[in-house]
Protein backbone atom coordinates (compact mmCIF):
# COMPACT_ATOMS: atom_id res chain seq x y z
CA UNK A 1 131.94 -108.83 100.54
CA UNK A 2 133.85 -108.32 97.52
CA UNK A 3 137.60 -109.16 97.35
CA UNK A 4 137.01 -111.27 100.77
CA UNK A 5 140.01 -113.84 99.82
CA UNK A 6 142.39 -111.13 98.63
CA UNK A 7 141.81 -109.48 102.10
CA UNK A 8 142.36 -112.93 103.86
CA UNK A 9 145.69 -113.10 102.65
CA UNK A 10 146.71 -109.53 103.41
CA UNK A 11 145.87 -110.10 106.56
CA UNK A 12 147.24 -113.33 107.24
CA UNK A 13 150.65 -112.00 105.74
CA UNK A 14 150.93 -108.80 108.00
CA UNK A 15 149.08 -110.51 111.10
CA UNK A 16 152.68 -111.35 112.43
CA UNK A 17 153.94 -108.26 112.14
CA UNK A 18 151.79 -105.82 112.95
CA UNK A 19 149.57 -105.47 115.87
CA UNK A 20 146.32 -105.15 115.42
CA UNK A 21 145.97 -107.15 111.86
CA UNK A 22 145.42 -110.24 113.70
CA UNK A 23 142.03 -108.12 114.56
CA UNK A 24 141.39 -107.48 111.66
CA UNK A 25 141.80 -111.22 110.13
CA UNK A 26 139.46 -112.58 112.73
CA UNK A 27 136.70 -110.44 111.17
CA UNK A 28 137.41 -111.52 107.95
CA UNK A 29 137.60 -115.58 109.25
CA UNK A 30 133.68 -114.41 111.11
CA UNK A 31 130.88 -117.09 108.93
CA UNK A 32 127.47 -115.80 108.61
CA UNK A 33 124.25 -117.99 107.78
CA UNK A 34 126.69 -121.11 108.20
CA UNK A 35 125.36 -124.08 108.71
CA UNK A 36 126.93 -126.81 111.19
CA UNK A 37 125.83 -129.94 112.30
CA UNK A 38 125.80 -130.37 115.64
CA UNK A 39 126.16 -134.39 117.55
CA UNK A 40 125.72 -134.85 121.24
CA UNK A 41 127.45 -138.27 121.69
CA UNK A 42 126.46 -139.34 125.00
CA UNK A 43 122.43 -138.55 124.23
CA UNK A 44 123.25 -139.36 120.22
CA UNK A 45 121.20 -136.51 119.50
CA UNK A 46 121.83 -134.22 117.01
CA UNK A 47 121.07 -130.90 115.62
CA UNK A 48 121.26 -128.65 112.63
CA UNK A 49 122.21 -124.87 113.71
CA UNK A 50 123.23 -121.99 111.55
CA UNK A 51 125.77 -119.67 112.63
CA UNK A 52 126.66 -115.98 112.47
CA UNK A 53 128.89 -113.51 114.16
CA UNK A 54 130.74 -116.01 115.81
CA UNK A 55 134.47 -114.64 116.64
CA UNK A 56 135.44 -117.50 118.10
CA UNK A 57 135.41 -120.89 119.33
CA UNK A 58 134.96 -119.88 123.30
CA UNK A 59 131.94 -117.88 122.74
CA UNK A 60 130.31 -121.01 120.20
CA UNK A 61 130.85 -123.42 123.16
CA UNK A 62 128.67 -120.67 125.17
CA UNK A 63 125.76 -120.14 122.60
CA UNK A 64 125.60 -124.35 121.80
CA UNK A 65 125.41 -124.77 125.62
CA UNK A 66 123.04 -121.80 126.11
CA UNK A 67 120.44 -122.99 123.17
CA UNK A 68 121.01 -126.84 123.35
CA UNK A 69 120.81 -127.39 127.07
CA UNK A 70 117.20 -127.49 128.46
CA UNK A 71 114.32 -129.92 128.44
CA UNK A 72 115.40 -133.14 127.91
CA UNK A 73 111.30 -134.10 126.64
CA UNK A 74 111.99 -131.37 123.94
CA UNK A 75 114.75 -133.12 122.42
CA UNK A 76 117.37 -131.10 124.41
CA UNK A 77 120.41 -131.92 126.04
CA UNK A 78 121.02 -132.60 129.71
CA UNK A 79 123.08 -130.28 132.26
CA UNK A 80 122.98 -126.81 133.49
CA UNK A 81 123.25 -123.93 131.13
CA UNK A 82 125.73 -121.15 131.16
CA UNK A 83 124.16 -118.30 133.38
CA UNK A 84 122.45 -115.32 131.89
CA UNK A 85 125.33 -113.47 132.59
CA UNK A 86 127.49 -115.75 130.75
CA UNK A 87 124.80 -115.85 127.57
CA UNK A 88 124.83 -111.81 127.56
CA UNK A 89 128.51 -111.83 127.41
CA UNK A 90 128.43 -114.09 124.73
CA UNK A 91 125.65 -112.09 122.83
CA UNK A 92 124.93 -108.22 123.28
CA UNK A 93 125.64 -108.04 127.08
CA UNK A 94 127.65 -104.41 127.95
CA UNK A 95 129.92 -106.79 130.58
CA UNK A 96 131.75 -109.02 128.72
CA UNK A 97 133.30 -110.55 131.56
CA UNK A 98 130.89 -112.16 133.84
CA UNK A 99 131.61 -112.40 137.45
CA UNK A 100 133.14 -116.22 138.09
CA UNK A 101 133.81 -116.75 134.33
CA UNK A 102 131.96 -118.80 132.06
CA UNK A 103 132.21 -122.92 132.97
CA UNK A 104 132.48 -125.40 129.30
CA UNK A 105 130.03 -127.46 129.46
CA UNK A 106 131.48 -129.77 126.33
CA UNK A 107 134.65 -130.91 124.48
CA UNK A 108 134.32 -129.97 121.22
CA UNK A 109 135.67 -132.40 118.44
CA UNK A 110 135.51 -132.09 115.09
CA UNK A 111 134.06 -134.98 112.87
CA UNK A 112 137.98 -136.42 112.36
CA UNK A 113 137.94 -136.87 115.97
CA UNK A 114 140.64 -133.88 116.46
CA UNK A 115 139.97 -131.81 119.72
CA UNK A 116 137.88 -128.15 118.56
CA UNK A 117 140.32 -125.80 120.30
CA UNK A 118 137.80 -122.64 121.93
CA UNK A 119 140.88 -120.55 121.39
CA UNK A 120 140.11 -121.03 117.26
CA UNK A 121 137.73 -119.72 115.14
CA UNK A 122 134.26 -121.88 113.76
CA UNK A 123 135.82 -121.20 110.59
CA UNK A 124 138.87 -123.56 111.28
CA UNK A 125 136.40 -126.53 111.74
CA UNK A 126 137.04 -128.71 109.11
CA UNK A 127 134.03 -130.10 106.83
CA UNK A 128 133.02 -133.62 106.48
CA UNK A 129 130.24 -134.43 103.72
CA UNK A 130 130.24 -131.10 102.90
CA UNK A 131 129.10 -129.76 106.05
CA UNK A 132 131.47 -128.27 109.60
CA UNK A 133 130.79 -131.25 111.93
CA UNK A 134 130.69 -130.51 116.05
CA UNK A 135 130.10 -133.44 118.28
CA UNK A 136 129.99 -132.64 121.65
CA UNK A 137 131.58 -135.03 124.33
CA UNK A 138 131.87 -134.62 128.27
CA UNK A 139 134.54 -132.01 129.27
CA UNK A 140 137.77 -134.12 129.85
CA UNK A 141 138.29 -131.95 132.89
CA UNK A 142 136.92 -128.22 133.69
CA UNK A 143 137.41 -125.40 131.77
CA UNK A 144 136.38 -121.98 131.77
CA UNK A 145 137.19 -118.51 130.20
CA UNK A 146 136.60 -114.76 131.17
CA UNK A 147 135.27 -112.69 128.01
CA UNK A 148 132.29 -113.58 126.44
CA UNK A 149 132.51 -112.24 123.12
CA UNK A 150 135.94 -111.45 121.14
CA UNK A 151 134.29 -108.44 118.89
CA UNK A 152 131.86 -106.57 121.23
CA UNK A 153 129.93 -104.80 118.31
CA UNK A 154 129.50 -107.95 116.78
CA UNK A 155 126.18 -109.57 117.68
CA UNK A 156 126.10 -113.18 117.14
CA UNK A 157 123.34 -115.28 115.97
CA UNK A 158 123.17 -119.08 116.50
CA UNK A 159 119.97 -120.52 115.65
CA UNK A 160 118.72 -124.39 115.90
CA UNK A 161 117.48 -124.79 112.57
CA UNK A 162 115.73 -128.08 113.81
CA UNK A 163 116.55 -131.32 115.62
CA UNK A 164 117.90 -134.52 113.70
CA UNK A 165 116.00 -137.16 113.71
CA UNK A 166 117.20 -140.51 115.46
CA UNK A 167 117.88 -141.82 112.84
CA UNK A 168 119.51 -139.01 111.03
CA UNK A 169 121.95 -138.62 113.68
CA UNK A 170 122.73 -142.08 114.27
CA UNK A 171 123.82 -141.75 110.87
CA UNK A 172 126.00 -138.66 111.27
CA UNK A 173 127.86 -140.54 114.65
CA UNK A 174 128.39 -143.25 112.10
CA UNK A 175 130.79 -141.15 110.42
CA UNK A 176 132.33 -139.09 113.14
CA UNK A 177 135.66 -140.83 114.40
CA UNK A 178 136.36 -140.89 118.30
CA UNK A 179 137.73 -138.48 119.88
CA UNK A 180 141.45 -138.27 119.88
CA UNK A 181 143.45 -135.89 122.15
């Protein structure tokens, strides 16, 4: 999109004072064909995933748990995933607000260590070597949110590009600090 940036900061300058342009800056923060590396400290597995559509930081927590979670002999992660309900909300559902909510199954933490808020945006994860860094720890305590998706017209796409090797991500959780709260 041409004259992205010089949008960005109209945006961010009116966002305050009017309305809806906080709307409208949210689109403008959405990544497509991002890629993010993905850490799973408990299991130290790891994963590569590319990202689009995302609005925000509640509905990535859904589509991590709802593609990562699984077989545990296929190199996924252990746990329940979200319910379909909670995955249609989060994708191209017509209810975005599944009945009982939709239950974190992670913190997220950036690779600094800093807590990934789900009320942010995947944009506002920071990079480290050159690449936006999620490890996923157990929950600190539960959590769970109502609406699946932020922009309903938006369909999201998060795709596991492929699985790290052990070795790979060993090297990754090398780098990553502990969480901090």
């Amino acid at each position: 999109m041409s004259g992205r940036e010089r949008l960005i900061a109209a945006a961010e300058a009116v966002r305050e004072h009017i309305g809806t342009a906080h709307w409208l800056y949210g689109l403008l923060m959405v990544l497509d064909d991002e890629p993010l590396t993905i850490l799973h400290r408990p299991t130290g597995r790891g994963y590569r995933v590319i990202i689009s559509g995302i609005g925000d930081n509640f509905q990535l927590h859904t589509l991590l748990a709802a593609r990562l979670v699984g077989d545990e002999s296929q190199g996924l992660l252990p746990g329940e995933p979200p319910s379909s309900a909670a995955i249609a909300a989060a994708t191209d559902g017509s209810d975005l607000t599944p009945a009982g909510g939709i239950t974190g199954q992670f913190n997220l933490v950036d690779g600094y260590g800093q807590w990934i808020w789900n009320e942010g945006r995947p944009a506002d994860i920071p990079q480290l070597a050159d690449e936006r860094v999620v490890v996923l720890d157990p929950p600190p305590y539960p959590r769970s949110w109502n609406a699946g998706r932020v922009y309903p017209m938006m369909r999201p796409n998060l795709t596991v590009d492929r699985i790290l090797t052990a070795d790979e991500a060993a090297d990754w959780l090398g780098l990553v600090k502990p969480a901090q709260r």
